[in-house]
PDB file of N, CA and C in Angstrom:
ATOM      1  N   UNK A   1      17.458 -46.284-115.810  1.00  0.00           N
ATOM      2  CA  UNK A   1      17.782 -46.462-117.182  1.00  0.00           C
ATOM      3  C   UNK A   1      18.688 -47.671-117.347  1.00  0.00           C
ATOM      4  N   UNK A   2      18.744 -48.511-118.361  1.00  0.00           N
ATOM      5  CA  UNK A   2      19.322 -49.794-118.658  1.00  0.00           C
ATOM      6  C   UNK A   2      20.581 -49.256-119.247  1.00  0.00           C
ATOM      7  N   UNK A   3      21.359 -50.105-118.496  1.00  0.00           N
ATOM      8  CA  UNK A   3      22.553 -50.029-118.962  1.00  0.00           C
ATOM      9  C   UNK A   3      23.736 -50.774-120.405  1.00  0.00           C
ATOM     10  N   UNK A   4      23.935 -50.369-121.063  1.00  0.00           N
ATOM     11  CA  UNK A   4      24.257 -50.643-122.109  1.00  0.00           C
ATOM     12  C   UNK A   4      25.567 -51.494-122.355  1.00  0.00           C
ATOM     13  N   UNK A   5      25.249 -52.547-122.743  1.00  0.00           N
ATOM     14  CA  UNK A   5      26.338 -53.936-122.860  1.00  0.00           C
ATOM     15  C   UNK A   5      27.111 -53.664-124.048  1.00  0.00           C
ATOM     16  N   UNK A   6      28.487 -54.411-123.812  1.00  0.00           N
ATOM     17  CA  UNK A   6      29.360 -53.842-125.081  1.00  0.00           C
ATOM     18  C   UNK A   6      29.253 -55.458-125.523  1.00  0.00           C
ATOM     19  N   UNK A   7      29.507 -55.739-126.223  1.00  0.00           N
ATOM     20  CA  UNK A   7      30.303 -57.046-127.174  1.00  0.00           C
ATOM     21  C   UNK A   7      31.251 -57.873-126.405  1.00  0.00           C
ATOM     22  N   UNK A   8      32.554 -57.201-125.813  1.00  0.00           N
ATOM     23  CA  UNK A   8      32.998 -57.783-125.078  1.00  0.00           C
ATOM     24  C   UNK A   8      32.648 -58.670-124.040  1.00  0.00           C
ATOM     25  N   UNK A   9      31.539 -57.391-123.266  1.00  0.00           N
ATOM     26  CA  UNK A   9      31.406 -58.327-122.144  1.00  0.00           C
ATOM     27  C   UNK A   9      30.613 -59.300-122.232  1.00  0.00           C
ATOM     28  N   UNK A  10      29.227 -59.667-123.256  1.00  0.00           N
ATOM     29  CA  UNK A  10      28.642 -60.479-123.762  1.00  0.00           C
ATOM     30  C   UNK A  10      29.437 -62.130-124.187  1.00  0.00           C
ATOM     31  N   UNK A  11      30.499 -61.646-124.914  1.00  0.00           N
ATOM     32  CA  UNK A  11      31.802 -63.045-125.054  1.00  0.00           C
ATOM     33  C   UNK A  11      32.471 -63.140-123.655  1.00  0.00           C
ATOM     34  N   UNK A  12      32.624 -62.358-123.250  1.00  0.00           N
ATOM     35  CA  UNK A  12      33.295 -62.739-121.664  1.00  0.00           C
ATOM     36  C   UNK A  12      32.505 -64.015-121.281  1.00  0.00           C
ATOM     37  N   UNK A  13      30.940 -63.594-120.798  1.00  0.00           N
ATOM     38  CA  UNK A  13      30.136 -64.456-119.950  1.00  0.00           C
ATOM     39  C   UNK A  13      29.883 -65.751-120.649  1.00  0.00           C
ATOM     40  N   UNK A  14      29.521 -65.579-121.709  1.00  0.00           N
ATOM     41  CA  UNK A  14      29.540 -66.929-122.818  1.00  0.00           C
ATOM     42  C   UNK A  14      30.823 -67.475-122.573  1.00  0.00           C
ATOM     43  N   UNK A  15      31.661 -67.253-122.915  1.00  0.00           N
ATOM     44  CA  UNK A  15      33.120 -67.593-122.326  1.00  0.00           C
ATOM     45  C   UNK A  15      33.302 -68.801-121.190  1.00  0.00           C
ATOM     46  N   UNK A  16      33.010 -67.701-120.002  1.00  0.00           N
ATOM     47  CA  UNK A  16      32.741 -68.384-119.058  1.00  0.00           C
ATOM     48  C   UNK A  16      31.508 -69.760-118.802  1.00  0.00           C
ATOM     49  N   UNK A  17      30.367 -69.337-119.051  1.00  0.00           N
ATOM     50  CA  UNK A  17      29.448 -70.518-119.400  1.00  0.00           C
ATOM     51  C   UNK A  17      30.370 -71.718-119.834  1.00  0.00           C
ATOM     52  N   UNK A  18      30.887 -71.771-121.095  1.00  0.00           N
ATOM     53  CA  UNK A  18      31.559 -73.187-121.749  1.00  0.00           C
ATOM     54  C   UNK A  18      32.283 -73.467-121.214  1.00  0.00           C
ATOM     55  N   UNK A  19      33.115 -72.850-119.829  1.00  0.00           N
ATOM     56  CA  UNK A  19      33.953 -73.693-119.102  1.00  0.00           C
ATOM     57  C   UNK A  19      33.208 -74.262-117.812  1.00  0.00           C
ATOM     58  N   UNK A  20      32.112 -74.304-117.756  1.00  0.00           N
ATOM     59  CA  UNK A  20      31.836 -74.774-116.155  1.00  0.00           C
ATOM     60  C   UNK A  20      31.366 -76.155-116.727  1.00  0.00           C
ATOM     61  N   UNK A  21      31.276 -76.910-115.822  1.00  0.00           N
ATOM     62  CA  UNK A  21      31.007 -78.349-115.978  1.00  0.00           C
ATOM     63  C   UNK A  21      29.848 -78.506-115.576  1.00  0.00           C
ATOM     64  N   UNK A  22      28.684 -79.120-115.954  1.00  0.00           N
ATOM     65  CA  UNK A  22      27.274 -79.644-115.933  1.00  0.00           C
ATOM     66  C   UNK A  22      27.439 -80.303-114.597  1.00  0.00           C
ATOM     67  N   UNK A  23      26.559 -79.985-113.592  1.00  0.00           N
ATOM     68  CA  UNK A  23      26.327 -80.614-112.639  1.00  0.00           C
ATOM     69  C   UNK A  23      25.385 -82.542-112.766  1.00  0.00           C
ATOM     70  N   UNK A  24      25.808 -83.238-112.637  1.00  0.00           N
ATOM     71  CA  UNK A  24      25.203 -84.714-112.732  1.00  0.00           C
ATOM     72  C   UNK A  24      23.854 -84.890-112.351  1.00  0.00           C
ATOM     73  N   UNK A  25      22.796 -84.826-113.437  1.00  0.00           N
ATOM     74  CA  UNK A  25      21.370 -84.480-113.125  1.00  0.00           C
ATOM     75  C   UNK A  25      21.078 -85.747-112.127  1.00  0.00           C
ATOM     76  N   UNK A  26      20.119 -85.088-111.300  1.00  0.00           N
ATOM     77  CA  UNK A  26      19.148 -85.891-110.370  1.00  0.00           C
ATOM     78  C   UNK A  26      18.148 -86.822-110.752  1.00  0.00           C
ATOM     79  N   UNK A  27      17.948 -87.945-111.156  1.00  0.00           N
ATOM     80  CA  UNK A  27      17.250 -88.937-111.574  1.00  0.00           C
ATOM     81  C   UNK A  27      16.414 -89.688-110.747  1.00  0.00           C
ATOM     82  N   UNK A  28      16.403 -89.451-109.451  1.00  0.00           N
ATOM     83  CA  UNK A  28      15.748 -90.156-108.467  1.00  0.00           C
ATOM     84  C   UNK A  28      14.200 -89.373-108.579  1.00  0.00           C
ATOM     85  N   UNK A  29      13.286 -90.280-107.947  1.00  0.00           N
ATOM     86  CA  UNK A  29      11.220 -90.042-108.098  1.00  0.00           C
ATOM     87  C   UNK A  29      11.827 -88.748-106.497  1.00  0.00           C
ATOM     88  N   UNK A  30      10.932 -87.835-106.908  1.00  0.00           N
ATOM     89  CA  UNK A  30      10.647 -86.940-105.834  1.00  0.00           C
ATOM     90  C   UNK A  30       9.919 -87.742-104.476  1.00  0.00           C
ATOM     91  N   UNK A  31       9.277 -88.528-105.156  1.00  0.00           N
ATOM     92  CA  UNK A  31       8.333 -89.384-103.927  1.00  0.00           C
ATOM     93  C   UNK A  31       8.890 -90.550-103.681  1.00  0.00           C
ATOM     94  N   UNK A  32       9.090 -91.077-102.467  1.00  0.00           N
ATOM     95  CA  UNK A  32       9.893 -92.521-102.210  1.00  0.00           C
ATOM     96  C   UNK A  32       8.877 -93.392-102.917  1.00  0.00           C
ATOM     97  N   UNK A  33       9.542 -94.599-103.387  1.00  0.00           N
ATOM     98  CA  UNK A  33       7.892 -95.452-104.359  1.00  0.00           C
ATOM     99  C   UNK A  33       7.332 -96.170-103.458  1.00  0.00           C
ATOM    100  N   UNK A  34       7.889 -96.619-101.750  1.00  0.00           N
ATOM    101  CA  UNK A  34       6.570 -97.180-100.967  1.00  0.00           C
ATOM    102  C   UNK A  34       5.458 -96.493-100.857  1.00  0.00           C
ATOM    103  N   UNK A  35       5.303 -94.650-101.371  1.00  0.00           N
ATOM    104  CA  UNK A  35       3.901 -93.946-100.967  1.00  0.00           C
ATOM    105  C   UNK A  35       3.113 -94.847-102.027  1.00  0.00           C
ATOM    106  N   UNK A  36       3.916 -94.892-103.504  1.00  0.00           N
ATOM    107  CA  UNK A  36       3.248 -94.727-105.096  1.00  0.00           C
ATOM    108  C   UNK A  36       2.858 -96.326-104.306  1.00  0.00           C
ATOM    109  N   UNK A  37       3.212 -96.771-103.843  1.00  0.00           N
ATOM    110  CA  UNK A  37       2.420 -98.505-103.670  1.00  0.00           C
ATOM    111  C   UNK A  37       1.574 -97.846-103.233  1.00  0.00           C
ATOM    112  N   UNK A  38       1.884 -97.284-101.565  1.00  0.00           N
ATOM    113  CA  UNK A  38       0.734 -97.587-100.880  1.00  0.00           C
ATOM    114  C   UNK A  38      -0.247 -96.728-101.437  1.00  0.00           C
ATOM    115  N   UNK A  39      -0.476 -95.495-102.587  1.00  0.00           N
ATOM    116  CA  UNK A  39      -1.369 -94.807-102.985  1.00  0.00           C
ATOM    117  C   UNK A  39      -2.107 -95.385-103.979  1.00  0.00           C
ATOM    118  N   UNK A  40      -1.291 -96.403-104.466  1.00  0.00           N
ATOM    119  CA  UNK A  40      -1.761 -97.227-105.736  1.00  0.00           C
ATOM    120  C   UNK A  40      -2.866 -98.284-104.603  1.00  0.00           C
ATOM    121  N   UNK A  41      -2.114 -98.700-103.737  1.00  0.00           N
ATOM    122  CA  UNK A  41      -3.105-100.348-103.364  1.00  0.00           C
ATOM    123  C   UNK A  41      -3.574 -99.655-102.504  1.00  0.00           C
ATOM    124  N   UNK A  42      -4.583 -98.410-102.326  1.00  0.00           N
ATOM    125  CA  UNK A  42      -5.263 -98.173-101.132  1.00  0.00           C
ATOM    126  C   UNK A  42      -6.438 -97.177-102.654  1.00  0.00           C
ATOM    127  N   UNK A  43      -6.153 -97.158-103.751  1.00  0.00           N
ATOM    128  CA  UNK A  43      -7.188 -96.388-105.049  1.00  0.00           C
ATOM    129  C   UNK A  43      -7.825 -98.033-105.288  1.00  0.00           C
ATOM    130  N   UNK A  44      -6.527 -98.846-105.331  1.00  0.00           N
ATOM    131  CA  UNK A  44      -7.249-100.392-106.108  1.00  0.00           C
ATOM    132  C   UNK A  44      -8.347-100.753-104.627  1.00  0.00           C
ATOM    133  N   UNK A  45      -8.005-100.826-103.774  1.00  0.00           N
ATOM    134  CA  UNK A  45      -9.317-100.801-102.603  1.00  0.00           C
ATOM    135  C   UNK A  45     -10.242-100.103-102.804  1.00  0.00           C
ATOM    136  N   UNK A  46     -10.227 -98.854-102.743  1.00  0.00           N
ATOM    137  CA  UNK A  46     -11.293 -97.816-102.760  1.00  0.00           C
ATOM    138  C   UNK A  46     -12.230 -97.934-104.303  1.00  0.00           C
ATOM    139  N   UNK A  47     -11.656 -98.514-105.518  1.00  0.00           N
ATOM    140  CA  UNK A  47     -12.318 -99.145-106.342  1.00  0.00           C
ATOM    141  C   UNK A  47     -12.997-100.404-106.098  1.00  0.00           C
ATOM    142  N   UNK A  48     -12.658-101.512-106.026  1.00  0.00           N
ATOM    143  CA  UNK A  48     -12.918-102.706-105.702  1.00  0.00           C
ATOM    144  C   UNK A  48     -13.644-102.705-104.398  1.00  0.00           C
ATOM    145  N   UNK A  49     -13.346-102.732-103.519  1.00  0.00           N
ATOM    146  CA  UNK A  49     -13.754-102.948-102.322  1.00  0.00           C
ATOM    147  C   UNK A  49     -15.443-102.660-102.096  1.00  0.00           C
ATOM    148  N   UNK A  50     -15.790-101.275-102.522  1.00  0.00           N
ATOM    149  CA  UNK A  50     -17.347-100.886-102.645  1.00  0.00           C
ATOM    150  C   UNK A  50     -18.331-101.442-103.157  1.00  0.00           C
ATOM    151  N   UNK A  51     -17.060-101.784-104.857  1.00  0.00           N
ATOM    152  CA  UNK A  51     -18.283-102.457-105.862  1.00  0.00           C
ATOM    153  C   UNK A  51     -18.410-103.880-105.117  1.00  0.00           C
ATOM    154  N   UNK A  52     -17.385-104.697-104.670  1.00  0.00           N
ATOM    155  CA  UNK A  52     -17.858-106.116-104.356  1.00  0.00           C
ATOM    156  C   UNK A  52     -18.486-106.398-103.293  1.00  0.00           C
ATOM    157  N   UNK A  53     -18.179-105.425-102.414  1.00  0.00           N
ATOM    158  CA  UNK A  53     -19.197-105.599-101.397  1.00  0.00           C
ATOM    159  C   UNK A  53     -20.705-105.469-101.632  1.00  0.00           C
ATOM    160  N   UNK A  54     -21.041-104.453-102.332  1.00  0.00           N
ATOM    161  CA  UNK A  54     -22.370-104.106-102.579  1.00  0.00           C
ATOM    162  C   UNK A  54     -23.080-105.782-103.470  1.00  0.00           C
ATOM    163  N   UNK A  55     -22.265-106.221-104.433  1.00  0.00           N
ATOM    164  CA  UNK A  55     -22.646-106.966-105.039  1.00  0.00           C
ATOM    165  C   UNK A  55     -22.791-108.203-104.240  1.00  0.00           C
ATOM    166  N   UNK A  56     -21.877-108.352-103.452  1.00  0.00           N
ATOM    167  CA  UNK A  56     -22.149-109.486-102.177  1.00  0.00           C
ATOM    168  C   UNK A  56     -23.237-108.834-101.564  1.00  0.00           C
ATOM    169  N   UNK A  57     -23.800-108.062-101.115  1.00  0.00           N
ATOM    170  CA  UNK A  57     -24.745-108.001 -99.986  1.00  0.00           C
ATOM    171  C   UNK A  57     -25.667-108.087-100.752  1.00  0.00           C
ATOM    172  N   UNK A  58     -26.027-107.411-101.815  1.00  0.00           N
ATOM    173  CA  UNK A  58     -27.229-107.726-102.887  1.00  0.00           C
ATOM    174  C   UNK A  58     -27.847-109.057-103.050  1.00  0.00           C
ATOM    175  N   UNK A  59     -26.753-109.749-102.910  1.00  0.00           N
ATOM    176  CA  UNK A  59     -27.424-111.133-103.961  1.00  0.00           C
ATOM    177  C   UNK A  59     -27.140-112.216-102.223  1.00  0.00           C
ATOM    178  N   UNK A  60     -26.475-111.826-101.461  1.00  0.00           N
ATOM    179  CA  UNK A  60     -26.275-112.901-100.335  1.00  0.00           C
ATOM    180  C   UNK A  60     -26.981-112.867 -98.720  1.00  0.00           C
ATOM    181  N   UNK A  61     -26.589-110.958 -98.739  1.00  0.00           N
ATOM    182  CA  UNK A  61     -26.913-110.957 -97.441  1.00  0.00           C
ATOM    183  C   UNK A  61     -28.205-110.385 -97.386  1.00  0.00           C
ATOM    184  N   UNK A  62     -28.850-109.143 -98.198  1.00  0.00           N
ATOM    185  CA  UNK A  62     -30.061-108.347 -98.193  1.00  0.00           C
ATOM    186  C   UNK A  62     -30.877-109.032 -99.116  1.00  0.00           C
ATOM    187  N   UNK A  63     -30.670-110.108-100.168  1.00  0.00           N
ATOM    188  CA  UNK A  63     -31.688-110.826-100.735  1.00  0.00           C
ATOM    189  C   UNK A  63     -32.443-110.121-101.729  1.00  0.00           C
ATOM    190  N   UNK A  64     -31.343-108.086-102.562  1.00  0.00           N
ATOM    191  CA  UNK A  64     -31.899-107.850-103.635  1.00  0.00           C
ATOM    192  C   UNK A  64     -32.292-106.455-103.151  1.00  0.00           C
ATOM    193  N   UNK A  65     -32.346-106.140-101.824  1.00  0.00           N
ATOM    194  CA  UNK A  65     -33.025-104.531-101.117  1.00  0.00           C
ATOM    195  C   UNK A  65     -31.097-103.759-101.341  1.00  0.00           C
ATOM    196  N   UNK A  66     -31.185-103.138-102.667  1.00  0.00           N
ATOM    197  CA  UNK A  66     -30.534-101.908-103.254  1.00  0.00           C
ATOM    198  C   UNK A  66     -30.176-101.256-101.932  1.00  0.00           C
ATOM    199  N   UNK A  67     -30.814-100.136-101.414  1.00  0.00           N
ATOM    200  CA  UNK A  67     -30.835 -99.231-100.780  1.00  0.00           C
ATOM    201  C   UNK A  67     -29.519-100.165 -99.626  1.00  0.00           C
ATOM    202  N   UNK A  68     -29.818-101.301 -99.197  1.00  0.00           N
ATOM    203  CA  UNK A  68     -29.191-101.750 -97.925  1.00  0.00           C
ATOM    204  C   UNK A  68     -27.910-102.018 -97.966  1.00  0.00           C
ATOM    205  N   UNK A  69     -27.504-102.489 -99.623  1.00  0.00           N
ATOM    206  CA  UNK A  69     -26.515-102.739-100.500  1.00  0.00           C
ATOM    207  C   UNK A  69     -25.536-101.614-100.480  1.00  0.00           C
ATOM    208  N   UNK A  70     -26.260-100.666-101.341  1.00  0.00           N
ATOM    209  CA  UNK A  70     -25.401 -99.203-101.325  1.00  0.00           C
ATOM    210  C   UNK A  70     -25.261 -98.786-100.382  1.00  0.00           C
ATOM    211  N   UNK A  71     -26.124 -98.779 -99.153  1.00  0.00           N
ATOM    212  CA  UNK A  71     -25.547 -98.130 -98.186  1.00  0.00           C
ATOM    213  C   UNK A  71     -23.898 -98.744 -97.170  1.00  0.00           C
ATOM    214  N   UNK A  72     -24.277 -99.970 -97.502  1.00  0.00           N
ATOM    215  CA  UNK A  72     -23.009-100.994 -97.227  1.00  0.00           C
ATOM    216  C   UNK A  72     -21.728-100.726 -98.099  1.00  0.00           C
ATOM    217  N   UNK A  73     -21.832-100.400 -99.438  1.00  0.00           N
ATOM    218  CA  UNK A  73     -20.758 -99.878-100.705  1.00  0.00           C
ATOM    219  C   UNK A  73     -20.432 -98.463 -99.873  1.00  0.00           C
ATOM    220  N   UNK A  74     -21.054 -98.061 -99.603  1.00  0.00           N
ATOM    221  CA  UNK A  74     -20.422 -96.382 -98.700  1.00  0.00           C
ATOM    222  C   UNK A  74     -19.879 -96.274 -98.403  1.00  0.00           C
ATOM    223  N   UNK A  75     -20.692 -97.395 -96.837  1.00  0.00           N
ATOM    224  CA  UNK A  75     -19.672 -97.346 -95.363  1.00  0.00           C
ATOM    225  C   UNK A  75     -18.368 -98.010 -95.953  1.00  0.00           C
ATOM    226  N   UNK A  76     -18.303 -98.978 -96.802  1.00  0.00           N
ATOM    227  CA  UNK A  76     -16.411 -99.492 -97.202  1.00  0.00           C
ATOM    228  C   UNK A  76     -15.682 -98.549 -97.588  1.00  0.00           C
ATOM    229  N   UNK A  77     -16.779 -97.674 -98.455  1.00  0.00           N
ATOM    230  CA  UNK A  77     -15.460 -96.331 -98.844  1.00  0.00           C
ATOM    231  C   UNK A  77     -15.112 -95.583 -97.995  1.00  0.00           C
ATOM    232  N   UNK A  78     -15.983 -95.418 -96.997  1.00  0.00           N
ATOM    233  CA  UNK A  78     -15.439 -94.600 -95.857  1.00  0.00           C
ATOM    234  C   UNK A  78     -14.408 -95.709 -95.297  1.00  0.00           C
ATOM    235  N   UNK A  79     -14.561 -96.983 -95.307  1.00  0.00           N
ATOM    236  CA  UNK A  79     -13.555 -97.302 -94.212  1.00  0.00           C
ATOM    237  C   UNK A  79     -12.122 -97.439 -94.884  1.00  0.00           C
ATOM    238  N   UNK A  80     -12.432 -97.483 -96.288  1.00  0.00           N
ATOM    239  CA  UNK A  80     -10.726 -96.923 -97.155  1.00  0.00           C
ATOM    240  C   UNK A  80     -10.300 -95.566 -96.470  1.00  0.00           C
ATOM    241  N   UNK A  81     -11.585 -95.084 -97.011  1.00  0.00           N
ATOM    242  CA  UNK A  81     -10.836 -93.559 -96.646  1.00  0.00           C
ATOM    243  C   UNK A  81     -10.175 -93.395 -95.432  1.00  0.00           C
ATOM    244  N   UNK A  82     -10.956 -93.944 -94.502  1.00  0.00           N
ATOM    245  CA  UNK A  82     -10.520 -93.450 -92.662  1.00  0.00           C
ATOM    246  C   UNK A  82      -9.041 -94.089 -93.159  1.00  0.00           C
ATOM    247  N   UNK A  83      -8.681 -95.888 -93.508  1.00  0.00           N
ATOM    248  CA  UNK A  83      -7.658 -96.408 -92.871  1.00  0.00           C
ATOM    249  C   UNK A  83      -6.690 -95.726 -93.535  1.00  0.00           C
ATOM    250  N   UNK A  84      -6.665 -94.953 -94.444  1.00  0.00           N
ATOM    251  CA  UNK A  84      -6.181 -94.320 -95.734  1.00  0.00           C
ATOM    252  C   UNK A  84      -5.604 -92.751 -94.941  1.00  0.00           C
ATOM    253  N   UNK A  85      -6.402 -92.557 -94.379  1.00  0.00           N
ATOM    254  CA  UNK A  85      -5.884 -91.414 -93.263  1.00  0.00           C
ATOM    255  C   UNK A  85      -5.069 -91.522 -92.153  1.00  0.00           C
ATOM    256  N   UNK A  86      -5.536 -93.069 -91.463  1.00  0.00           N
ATOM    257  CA  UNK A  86      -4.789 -93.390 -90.704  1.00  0.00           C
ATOM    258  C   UNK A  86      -3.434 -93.841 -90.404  1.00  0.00           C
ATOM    259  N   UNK A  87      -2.966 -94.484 -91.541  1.00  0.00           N
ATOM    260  CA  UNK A  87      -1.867 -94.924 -92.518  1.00  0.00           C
ATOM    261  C   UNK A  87      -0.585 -93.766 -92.672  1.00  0.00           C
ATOM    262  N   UNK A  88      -1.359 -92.958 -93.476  1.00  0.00           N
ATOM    263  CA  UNK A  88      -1.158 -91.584 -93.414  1.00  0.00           C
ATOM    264  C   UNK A  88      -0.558 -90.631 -92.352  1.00  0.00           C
ATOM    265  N   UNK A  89      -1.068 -91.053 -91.249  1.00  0.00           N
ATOM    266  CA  UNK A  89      -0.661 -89.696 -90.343  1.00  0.00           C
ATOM    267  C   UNK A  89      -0.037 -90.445 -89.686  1.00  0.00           C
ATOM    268  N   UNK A  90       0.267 -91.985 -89.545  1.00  0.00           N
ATOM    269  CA  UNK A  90       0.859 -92.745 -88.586  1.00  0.00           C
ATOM    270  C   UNK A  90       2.753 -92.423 -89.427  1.00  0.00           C
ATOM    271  N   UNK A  91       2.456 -92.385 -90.979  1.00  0.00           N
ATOM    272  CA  UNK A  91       3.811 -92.309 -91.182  1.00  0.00           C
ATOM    273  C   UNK A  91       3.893 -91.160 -91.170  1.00  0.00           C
ATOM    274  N   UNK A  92       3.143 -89.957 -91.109  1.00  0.00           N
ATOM    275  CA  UNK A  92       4.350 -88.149 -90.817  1.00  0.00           C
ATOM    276  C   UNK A  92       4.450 -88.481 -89.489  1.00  0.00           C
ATOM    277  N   UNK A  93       3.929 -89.330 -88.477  1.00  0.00           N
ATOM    278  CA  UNK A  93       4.196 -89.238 -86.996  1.00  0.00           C
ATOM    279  C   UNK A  93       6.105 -89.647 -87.000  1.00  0.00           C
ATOM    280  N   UNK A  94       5.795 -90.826 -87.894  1.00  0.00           N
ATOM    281  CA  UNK A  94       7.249 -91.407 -88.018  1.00  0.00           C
ATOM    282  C   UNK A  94       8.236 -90.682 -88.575  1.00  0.00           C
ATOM    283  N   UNK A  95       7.880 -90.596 -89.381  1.00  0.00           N
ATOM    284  CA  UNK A  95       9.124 -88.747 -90.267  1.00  0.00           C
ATOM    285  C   UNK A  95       9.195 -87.992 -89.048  1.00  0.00           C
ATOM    286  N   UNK A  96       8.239 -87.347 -88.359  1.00  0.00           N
ATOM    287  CA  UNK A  96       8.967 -86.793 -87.517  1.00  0.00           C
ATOM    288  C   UNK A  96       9.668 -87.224 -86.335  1.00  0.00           C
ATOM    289  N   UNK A  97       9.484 -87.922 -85.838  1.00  0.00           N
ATOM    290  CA  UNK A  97       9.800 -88.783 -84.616  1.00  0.00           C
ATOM    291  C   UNK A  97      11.468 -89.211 -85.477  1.00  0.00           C
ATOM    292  N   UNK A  98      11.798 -89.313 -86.438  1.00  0.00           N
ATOM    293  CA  UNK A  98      13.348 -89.819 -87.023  1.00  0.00           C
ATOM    294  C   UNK A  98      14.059 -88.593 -87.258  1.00  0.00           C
ATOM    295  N   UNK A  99      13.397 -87.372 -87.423  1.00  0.00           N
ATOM    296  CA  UNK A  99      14.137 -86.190 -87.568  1.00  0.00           C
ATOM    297  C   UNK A  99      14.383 -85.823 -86.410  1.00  0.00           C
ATOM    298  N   UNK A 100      13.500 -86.195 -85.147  1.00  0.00           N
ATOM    299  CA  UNK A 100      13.872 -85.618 -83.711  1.00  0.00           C
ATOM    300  C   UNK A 100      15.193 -86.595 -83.373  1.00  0.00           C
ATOM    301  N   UNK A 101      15.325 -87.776 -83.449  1.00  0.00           N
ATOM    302  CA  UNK A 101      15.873 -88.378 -83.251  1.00  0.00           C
ATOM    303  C   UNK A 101      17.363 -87.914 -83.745  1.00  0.00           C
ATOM    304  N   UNK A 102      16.910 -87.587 -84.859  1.00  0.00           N
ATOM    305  CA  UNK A 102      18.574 -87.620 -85.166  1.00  0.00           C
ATOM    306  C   UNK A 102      19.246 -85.439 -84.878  1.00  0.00           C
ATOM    307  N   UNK A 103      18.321 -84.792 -85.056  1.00  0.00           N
ATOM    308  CA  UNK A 103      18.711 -83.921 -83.970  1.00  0.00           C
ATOM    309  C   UNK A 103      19.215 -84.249 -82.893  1.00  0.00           C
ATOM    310  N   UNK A 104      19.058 -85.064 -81.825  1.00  0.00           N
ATOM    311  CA  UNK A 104      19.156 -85.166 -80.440  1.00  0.00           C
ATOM    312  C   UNK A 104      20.592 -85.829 -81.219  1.00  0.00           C
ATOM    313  N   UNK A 105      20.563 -86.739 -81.769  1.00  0.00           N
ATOM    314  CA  UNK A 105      22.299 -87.321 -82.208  1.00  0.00           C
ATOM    315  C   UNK A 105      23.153 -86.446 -82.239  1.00  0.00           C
ATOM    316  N   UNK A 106      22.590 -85.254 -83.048  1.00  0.00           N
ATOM    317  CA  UNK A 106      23.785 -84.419 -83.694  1.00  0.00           C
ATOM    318  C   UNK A 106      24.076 -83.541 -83.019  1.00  0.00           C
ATOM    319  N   UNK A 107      23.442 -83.536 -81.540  1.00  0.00           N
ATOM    320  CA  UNK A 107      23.795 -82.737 -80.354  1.00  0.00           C
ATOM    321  C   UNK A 107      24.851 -83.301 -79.587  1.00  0.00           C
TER     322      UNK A 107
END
């Protein structure tokens, strides 16, 4: 059964509330902004990169055979994607490798 609040103690806690001091909000990006680059200039690749290639092989290297074109626009997106992974796991290697590090310091 809920227990029943008087008046008092309701102004007590309010009370208290108006004396504590606001902690100094946190304004900093949750994400460091070298990811937001590197997530930004590895989308502007994975855009660009497919379409111009395809359009180069079309008109320069395959002489107009589609199929040989697109299949060339693919393989680039895959090779965003892979280096995009690779990039990727090379820096959590590094996050962790600086947290070991500084464990072993603080020993």
């Amino acid at each position: 059964m809920a227990s029943r609040r008087t008046g008092t103690d309701v102004k007590a806690t309010l009370a208290r509330d108006e004396k504590t001091v606001p902690a100094p909000s946190n304004i900093a990006p949750a994400v460091p902004s070298y990811v937001i680059w590197k997530l930004l200039s590895f989308s502007f690749a994975m855009i660009t990169l497919p379409i111009s290639s395809y359009f180069f092989t079309l008109n320069h290297l395959y002489n107009g055979n589609t199929t040989f074109a697109g299949a060339t626009a693919a393989i680039m997106a895959n090779v965003v994607l892979i280096a995009y992974i690779i990039v990727a796991m090379k820096e959590d290697q590094s996050e962790r490798l600086e947290e070991e590090e500084r464990n072993k310091k603080s020993l």
